[in-house]
Protein backbone atom coordinates (compact mmCIF):
# COMPACT_ATOMS: atom_id res chain seq x y z
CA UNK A 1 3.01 23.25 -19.74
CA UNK A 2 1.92 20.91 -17.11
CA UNK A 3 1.69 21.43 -13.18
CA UNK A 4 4.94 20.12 -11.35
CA UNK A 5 3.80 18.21 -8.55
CA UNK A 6 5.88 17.76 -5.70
CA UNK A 7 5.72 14.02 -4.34
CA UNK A 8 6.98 13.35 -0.34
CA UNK A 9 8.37 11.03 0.86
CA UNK A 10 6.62 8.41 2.41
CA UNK A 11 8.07 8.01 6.48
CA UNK A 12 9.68 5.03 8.16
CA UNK A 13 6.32 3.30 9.49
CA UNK A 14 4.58 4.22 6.31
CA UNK A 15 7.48 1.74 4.65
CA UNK A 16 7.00 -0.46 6.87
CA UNK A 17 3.59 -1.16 6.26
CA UNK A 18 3.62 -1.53 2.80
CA UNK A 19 6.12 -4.72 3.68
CA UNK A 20 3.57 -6.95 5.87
CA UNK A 21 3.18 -10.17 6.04
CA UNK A 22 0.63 -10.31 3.64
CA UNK A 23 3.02 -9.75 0.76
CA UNK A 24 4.42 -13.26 1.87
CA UNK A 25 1.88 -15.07 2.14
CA UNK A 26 0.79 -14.52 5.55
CA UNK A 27 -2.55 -12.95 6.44
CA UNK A 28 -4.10 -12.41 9.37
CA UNK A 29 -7.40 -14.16 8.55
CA UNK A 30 -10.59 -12.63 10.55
CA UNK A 31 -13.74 -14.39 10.12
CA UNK A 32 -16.66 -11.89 8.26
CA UNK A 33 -20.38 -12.91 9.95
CA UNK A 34 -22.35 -10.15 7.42
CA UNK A 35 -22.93 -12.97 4.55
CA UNK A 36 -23.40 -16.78 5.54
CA UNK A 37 -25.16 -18.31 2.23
CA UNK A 38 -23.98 -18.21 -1.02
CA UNK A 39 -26.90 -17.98 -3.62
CA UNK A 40 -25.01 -19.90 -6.25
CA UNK A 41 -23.17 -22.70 -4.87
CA UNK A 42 -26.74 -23.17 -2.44
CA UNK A 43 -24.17 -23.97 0.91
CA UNK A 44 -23.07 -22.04 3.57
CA UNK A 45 -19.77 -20.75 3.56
CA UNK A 46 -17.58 -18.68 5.77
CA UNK A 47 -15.68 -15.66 4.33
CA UNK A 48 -12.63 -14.84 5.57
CA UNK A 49 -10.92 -10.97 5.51
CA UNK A 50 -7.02 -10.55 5.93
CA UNK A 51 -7.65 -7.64 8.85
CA UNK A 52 -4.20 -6.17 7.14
CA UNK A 53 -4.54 -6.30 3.32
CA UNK A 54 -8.15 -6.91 3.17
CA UNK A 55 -8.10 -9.94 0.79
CA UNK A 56 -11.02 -12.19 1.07
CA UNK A 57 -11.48 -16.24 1.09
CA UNK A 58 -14.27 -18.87 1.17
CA UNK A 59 -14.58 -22.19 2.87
CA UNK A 60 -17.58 -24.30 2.13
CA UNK A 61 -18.77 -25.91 5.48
């Protein structure tokens, strides 16, 4: 027979983050400097992060 493992439960502010923003559609967008050229399109583009989910987005400049 298996192990029972006991799960806690998670507290208020752990809750609450699971609920952000994010799940609505919105982020928090951050601007990411580490890559500025994109090999395969041959432009520049920006990449975005969400600084709370961590989702990522391109804009072509």
């Amino acid at each position: 027979m298996g192990e029972v493992i006991k799960f806690r439960r998670p507290s208020a502010r752990e809750r609450a983050e699971r609920k952000t923003l994010c799940e609505t559609g919105f982020h928090k967008w951050r601007v990411v400097t580490e890559k500025k050229f994109d090999v395969k399109r041959g432009r520049l583009v920006t990449l975005y992060r969400c600084a709370r989910c961590g989702k990522e987005k391109t804009k072509l400049l």
